[in-house]
C-alpha atoms as a PDB file:
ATOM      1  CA  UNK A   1     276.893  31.271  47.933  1.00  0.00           C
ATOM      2  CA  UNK A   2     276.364  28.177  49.572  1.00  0.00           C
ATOM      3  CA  UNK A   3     273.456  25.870  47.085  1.00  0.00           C
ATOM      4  CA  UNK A   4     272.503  23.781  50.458  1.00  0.00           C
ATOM      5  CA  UNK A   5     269.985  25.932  51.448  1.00  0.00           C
ATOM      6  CA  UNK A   6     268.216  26.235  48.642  1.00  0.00           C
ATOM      7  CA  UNK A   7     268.023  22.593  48.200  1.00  0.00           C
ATOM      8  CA  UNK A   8     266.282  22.328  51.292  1.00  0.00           C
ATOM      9  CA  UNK A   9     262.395  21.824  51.134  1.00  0.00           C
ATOM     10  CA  UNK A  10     262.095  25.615  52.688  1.00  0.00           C
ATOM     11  CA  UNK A  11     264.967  26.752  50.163  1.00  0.00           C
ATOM     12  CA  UNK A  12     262.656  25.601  47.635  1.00  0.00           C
ATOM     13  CA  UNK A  13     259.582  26.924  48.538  1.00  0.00           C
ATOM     14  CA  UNK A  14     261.202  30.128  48.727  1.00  0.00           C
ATOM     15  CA  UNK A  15     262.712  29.933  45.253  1.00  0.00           C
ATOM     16  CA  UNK A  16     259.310  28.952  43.622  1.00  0.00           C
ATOM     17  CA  UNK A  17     258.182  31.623  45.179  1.00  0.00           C
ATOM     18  CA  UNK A  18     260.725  34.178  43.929  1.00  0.00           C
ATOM     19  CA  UNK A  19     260.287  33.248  40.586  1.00  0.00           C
ATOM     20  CA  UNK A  20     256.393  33.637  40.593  1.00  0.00           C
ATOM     21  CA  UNK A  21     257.145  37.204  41.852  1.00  0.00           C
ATOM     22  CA  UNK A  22     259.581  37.638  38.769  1.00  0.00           C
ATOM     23  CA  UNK A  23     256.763  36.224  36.540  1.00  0.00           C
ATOM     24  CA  UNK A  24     254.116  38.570  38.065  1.00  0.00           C
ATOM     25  CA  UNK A  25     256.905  41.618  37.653  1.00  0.00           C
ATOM     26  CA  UNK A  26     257.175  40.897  33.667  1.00  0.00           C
ATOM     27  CA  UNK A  27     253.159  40.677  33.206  1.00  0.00           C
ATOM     28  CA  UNK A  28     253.258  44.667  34.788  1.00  0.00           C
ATOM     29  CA  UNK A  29     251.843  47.363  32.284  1.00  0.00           C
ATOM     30  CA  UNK A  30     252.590  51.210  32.365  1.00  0.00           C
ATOM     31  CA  UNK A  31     253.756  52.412  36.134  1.00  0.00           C
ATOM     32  CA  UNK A  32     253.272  55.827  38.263  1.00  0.00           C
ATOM     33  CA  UNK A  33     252.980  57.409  41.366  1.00  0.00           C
ATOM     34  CA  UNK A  34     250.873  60.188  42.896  1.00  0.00           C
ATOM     35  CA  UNK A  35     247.265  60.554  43.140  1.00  0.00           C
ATOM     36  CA  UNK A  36     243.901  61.314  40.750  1.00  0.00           C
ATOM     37  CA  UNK A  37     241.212  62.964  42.445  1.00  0.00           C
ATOM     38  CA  UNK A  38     238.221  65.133  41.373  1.00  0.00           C
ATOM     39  CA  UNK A  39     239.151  68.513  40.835  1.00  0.00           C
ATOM     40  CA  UNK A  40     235.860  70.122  38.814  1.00  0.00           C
ATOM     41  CA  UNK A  41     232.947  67.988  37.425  1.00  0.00           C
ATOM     42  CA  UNK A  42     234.396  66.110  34.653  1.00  0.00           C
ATOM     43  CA  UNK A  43     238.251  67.488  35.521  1.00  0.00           C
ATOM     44  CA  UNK A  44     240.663  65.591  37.476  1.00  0.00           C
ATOM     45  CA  UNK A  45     243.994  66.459  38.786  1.00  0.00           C
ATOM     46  CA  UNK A  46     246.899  64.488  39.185  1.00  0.00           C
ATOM     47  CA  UNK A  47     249.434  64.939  42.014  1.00  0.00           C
ATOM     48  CA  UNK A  48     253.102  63.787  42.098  1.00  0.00           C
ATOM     49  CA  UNK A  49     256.523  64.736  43.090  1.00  0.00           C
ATOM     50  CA  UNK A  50     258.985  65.284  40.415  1.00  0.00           C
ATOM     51  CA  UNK A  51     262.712  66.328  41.761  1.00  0.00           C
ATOM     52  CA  UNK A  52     261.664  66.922  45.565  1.00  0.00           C
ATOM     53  CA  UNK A  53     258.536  69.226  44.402  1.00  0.00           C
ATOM     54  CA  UNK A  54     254.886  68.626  44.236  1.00  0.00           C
ATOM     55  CA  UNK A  55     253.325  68.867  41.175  1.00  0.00           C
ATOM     56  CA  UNK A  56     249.669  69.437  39.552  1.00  0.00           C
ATOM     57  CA  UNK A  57     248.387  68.814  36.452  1.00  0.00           C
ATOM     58  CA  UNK A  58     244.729  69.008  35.475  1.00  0.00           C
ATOM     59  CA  UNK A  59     243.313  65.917  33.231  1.00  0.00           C
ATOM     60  CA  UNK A  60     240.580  64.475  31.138  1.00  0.00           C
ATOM     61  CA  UNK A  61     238.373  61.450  32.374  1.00  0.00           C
ATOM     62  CA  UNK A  62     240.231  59.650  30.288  1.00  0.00           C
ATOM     63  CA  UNK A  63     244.177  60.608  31.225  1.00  0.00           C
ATOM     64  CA  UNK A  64     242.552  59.919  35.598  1.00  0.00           C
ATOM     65  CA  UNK A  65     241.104  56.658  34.425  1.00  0.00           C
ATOM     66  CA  UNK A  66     244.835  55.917  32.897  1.00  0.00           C
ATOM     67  CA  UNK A  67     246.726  57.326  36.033  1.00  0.00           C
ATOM     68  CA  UNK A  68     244.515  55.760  38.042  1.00  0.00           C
ATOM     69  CA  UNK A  69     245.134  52.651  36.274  1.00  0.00           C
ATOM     70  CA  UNK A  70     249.363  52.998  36.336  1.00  0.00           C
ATOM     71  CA  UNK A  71     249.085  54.198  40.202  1.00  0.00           C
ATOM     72  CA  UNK A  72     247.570  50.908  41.074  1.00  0.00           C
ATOM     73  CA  UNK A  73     250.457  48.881  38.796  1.00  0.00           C
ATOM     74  CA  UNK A  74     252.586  50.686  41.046  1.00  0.00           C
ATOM     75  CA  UNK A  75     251.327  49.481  44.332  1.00  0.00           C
ATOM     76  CA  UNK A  76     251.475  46.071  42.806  1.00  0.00           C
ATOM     77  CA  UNK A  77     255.007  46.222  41.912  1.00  0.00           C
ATOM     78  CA  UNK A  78     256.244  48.065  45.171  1.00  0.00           C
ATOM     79  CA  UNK A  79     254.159  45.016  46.995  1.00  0.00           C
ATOM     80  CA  UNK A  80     255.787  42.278  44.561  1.00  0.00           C
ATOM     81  CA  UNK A  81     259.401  44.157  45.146  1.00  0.00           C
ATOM     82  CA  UNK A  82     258.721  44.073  49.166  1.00  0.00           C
ATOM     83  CA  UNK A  83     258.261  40.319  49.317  1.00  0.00           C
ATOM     84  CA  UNK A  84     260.922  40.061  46.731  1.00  0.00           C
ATOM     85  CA  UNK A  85     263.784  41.782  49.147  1.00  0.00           C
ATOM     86  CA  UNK A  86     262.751  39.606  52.259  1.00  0.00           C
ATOM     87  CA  UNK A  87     262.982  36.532  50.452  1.00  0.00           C
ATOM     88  CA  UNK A  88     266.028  37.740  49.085  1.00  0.00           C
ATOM     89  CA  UNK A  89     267.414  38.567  52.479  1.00  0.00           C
ATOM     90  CA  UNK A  90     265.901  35.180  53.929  1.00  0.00           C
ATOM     91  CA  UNK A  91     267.592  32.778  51.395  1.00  0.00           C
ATOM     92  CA  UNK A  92     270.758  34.883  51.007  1.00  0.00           C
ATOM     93  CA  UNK A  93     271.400  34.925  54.952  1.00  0.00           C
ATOM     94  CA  UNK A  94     270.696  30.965  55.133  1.00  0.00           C
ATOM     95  CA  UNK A  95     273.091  30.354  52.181  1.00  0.00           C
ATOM     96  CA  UNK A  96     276.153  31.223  53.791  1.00  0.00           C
ATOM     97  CA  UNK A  97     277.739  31.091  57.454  1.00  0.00           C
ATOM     98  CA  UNK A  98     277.051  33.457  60.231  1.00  0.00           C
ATOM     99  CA  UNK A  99     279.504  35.389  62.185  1.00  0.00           C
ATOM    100  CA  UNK A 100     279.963  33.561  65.681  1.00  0.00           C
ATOM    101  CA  UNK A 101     280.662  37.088  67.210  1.00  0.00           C
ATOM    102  CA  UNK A 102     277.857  38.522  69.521  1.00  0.00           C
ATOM    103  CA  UNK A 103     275.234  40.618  67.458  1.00  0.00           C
ATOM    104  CA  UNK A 104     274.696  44.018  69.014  1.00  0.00           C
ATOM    105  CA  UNK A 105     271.325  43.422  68.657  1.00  0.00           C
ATOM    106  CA  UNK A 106     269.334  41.505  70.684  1.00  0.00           C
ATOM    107  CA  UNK A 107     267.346  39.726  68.134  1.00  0.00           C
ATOM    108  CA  UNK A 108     267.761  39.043  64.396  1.00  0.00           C
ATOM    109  CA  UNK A 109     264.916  41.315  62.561  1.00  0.00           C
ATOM    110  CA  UNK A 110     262.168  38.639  60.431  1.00  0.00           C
ATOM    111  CA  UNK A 111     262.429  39.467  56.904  1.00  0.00           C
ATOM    112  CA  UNK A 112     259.016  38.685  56.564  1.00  0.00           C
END
C-alpha cells in the first residue's frame, strides 16, 4: 500500500476519523438483534432469527428494557461498521494505482 495518500491532508482526515470509529467500537456494551414489543401488560416478547428461523421468546420488563438496550448497541455498531467500510474502501482505493483499462461501468460508485 502506497503511504502517500494517507499523508495527504484528506488521507488524514480520513484516518482520524477511522480511528475515532475504532475508539467508539471498543466503548460498545452487550450487542443483539431483533425486536421487543408489548406482548401482554407487563410481558414483552422478543423477536429474532436464529439459523434462518424466526424466533419468540416472552420476557420480563426487565430482560425488554435489556434487549432493548443491546438492540440499540447494535444499530450503533452496524452504523460505526458502515462508515468504517467506506472509509476503508476510500483510502484503500487512493493508496494504490488504478487500472488504465476502461471500467465497465460508467461511473465509479461514492463510498460515502
Amino acid at each position: 500500500m502506497n503511504q502517500h495518500f494517507l499523508q495527504t491532508e484528506e488521507g488524514q482526515k480520513l484516518q482520524e476519523r477511522f480511528l475515532e470509529l475504532r475508539k467508539e467500537l471498543s466503548a460498545l456494551e452487550w450487542i443483539t438483534h431483533g425486536s421487543v414489543t408489548p406482548n401482554h401488560p407487563g410481558n414483552w416478547k422478543w423477536t429474532t432469527k436464529i439459523k434462518a428461523k424466526t424466533v419468540t421468546l416472552s420476557l420480563s420488563q426487565e430482560q425488554a428494557d435489556l434487549l432493548k438496550e443491546a438492540i440499540a448497541t447494535n444499530k450503533k455498531l452496524e452504523s460505526i461498521l458502515k462508515e468504517m467500510r467506506s472509509i476503508s474502501q476510500e483510502v484503500l482505493l487512493k493508496s494504490a494505482p488504478g487500472t488504465r483499462k476502461k471500467s465497465n461501468s460508467k461511473t465509479v460508485p461514492n463510498p460515502h
